[in-house]
PDB file of N, CA and C in Angstrom:
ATOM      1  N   UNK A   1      10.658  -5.244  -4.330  1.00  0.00           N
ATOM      2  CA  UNK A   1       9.276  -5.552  -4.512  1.00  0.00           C
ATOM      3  C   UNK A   1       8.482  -4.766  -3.467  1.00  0.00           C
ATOM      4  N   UNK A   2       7.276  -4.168  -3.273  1.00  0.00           N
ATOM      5  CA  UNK A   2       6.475  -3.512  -2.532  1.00  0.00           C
ATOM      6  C   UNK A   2       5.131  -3.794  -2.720  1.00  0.00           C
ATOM      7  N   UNK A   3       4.138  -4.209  -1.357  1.00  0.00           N
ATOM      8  CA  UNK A   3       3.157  -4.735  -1.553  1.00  0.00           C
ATOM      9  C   UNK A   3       1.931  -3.455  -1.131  1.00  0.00           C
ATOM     10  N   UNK A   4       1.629  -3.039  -2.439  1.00  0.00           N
ATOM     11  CA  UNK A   4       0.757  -2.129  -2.662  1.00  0.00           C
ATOM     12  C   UNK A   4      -0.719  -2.319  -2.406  1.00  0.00           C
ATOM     13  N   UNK A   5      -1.437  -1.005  -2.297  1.00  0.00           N
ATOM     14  CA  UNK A   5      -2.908  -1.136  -1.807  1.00  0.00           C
ATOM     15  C   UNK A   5      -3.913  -0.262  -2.462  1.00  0.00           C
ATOM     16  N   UNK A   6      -4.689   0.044  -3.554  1.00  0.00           N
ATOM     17  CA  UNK A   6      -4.612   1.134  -3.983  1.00  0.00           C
ATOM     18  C   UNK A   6      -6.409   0.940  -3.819  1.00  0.00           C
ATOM     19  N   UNK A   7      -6.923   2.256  -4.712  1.00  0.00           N
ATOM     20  CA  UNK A   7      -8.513   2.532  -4.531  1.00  0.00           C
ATOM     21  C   UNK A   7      -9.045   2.898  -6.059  1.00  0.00           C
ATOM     22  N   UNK A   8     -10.235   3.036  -6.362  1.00  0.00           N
ATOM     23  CA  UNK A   8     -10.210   3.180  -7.819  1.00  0.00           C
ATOM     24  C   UNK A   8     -10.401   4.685  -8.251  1.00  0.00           C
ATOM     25  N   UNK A   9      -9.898   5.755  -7.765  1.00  0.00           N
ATOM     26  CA  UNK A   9      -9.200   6.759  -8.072  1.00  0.00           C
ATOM     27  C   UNK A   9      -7.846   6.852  -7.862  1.00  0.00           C
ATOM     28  N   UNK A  10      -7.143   5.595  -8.143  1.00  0.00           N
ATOM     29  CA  UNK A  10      -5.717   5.552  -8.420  1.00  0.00           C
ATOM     30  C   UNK A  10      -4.951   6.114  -7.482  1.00  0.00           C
ATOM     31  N   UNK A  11      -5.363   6.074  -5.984  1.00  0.00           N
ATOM     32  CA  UNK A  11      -4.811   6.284  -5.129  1.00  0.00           C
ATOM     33  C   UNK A  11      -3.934   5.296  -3.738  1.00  0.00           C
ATOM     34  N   UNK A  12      -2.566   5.548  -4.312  1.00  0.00           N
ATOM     35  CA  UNK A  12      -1.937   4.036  -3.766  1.00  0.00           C
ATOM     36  C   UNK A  12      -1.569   4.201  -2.249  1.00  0.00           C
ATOM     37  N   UNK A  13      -1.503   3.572  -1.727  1.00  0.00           N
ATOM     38  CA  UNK A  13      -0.171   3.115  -0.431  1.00  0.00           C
ATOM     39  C   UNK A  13       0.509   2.090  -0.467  1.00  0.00           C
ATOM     40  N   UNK A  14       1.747   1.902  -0.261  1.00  0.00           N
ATOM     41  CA  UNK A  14       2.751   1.105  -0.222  1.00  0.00           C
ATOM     42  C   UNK A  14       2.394   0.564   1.098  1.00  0.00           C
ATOM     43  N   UNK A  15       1.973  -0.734   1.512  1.00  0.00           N
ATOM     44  CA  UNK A  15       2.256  -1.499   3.179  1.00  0.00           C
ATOM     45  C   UNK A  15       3.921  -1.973   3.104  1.00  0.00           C
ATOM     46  N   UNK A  16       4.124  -2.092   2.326  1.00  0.00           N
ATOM     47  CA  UNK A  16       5.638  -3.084   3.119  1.00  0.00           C
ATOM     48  C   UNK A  16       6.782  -3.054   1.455  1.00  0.00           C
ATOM     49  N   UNK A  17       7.860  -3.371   1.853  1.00  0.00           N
ATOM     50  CA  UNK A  17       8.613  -3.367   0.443  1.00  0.00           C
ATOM     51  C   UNK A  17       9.354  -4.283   1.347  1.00  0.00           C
ATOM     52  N   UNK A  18       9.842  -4.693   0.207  1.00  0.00           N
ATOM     53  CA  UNK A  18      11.036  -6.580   0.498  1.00  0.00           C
ATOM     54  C   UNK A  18      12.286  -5.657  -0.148  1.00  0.00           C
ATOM     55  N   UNK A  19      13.437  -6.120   1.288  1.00  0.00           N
ATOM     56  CA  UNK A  19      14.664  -5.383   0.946  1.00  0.00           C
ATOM     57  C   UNK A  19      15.669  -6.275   1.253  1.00  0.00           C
ATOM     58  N   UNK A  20      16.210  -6.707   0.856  1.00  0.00           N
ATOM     59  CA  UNK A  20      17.274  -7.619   0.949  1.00  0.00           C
ATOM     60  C   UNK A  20      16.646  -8.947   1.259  1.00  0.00           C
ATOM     61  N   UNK A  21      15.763  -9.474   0.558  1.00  0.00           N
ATOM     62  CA  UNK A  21      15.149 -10.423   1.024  1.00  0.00           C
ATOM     63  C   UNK A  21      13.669 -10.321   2.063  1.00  0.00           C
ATOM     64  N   UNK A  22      14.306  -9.719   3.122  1.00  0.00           N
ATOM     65  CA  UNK A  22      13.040  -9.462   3.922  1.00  0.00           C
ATOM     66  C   UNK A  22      11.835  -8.493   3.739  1.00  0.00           C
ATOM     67  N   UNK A  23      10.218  -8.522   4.179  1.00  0.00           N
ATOM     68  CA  UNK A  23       9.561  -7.623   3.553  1.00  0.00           C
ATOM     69  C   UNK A  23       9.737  -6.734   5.421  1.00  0.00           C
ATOM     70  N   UNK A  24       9.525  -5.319   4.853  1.00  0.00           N
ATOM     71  CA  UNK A  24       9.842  -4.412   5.703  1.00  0.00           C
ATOM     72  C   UNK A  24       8.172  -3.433   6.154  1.00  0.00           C
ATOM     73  N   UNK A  25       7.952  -3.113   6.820  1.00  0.00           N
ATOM     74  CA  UNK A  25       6.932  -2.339   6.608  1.00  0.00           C
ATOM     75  C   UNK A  25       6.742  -1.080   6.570  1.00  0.00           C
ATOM     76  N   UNK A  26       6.141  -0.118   5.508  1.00  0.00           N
ATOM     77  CA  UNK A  26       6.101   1.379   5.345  1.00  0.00           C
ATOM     78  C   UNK A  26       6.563   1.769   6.691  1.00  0.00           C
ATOM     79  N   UNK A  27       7.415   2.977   7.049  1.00  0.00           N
ATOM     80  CA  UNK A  27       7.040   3.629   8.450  1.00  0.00           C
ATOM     81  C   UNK A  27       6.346   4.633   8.294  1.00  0.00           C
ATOM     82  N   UNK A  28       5.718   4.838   7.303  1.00  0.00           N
ATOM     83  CA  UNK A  28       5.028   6.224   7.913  1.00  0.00           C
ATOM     84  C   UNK A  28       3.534   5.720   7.780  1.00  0.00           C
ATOM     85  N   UNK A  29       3.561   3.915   7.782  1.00  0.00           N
ATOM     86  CA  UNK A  29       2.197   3.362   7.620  1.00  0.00           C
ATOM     87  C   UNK A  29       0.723   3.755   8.058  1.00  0.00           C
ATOM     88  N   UNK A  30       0.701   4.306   9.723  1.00  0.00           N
ATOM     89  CA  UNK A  30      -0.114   4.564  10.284  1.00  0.00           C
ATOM     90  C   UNK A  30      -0.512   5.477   9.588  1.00  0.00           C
ATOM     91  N   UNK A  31       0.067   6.895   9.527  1.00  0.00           N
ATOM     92  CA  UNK A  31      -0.412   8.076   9.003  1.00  0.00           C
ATOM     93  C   UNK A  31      -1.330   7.813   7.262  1.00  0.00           C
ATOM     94  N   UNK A  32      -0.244   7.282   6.801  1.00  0.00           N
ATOM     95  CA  UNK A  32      -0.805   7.402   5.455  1.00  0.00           C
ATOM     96  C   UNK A  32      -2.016   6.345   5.480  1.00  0.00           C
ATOM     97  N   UNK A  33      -2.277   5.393   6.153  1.00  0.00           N
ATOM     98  CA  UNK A  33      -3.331   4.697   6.246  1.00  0.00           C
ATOM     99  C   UNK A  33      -4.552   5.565   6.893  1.00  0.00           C
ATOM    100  N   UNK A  34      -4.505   6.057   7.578  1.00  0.00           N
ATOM    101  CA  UNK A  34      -5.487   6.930   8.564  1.00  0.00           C
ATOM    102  C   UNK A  34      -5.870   7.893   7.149  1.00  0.00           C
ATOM    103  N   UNK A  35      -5.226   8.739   6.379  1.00  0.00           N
ATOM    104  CA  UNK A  35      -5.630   9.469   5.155  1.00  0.00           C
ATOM    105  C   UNK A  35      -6.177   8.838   4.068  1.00  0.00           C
ATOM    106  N   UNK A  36      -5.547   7.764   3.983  1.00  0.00           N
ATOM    107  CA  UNK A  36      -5.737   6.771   2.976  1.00  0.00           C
ATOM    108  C   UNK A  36      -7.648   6.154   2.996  1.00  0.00           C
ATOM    109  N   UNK A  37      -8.139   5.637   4.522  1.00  0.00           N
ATOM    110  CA  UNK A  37      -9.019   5.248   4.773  1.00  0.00           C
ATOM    111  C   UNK A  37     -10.362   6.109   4.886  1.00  0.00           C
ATOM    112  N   UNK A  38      -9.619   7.262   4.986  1.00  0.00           N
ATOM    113  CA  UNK A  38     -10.958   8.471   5.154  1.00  0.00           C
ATOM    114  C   UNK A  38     -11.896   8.496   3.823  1.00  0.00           C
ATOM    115  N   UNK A  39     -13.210   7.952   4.314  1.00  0.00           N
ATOM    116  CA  UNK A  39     -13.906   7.971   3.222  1.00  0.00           C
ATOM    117  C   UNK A  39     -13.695   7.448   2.363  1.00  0.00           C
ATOM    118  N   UNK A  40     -13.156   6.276   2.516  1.00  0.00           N
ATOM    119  CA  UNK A  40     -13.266   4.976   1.540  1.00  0.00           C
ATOM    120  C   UNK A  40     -14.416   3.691   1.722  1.00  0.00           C
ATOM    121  N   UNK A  41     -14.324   3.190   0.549  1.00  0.00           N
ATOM    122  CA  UNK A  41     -15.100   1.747   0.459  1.00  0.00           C
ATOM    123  C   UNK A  41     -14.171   1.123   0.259  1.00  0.00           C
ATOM    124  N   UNK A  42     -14.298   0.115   1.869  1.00  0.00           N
ATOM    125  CA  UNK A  42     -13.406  -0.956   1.147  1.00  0.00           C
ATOM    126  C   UNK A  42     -13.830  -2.069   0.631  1.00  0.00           C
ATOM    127  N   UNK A  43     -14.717  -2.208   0.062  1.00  0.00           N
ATOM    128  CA  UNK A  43     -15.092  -3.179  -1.313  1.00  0.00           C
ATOM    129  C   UNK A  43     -14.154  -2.848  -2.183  1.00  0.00           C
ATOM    130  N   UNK A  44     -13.746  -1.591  -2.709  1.00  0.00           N
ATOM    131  CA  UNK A  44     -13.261  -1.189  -4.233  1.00  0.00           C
ATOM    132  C   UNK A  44     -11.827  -1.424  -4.170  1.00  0.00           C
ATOM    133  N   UNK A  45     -11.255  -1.609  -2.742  1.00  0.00           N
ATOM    134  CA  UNK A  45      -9.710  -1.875  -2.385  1.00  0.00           C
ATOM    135  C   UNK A  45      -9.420  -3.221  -3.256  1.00  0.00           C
ATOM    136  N   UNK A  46      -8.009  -2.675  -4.481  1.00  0.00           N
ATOM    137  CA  UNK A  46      -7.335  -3.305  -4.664  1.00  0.00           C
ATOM    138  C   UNK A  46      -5.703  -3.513  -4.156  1.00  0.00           C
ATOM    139  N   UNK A  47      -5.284  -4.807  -4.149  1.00  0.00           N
ATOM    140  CA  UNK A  47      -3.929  -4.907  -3.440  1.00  0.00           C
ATOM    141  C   UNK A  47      -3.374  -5.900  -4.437  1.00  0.00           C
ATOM    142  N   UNK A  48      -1.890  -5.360  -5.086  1.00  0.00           N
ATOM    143  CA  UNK A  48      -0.741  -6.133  -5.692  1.00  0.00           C
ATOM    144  C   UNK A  48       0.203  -5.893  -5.044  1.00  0.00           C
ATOM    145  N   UNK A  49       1.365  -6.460  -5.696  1.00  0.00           N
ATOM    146  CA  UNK A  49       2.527  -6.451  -5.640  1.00  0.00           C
ATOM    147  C   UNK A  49       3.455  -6.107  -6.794  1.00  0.00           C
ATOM    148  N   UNK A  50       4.134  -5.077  -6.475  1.00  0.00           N
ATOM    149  CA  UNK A  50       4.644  -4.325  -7.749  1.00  0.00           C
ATOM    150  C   UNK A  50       6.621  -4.809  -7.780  1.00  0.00           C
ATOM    151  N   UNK A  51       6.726  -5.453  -9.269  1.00  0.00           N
ATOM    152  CA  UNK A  51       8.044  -6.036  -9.197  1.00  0.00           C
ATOM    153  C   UNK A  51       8.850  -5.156  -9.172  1.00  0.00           C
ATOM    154  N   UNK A  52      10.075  -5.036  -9.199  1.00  0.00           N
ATOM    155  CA  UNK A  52      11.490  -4.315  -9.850  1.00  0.00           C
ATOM    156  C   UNK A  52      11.455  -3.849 -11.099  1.00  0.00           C
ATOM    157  N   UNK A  53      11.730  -3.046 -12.133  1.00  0.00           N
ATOM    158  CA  UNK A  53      11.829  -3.088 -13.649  1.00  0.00           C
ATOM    159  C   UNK A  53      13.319  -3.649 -13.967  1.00  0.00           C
TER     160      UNK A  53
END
């Protein structure tokens, strides 16, 4: 499972994925958040959680 963060040009980041039970957090979180945030609204931030298929 991975608890996703995305924007409404369909642009995602993964924060954390659950691995053996436990949720883990991205490591390359900082970075991709720092790119991720540039010139965003975060009003339009959506966040799920995306199952297994």
């Amino acid at each position: 499972m991975k608890l996703m963060l995305g924007k409404p040009d369909d642009t995602e980041l993964m924060l954390a994925e659950q691995v053996a039970g436990a949720w883990r957090p991205n490591p390359n979180l900082a970075a991709e958040m720092a790119a991720f945030l540039k010139g965003a609204d975060p009003e339009q931030f959506e966040m799920w959680v995306e199952e297994p298929e």
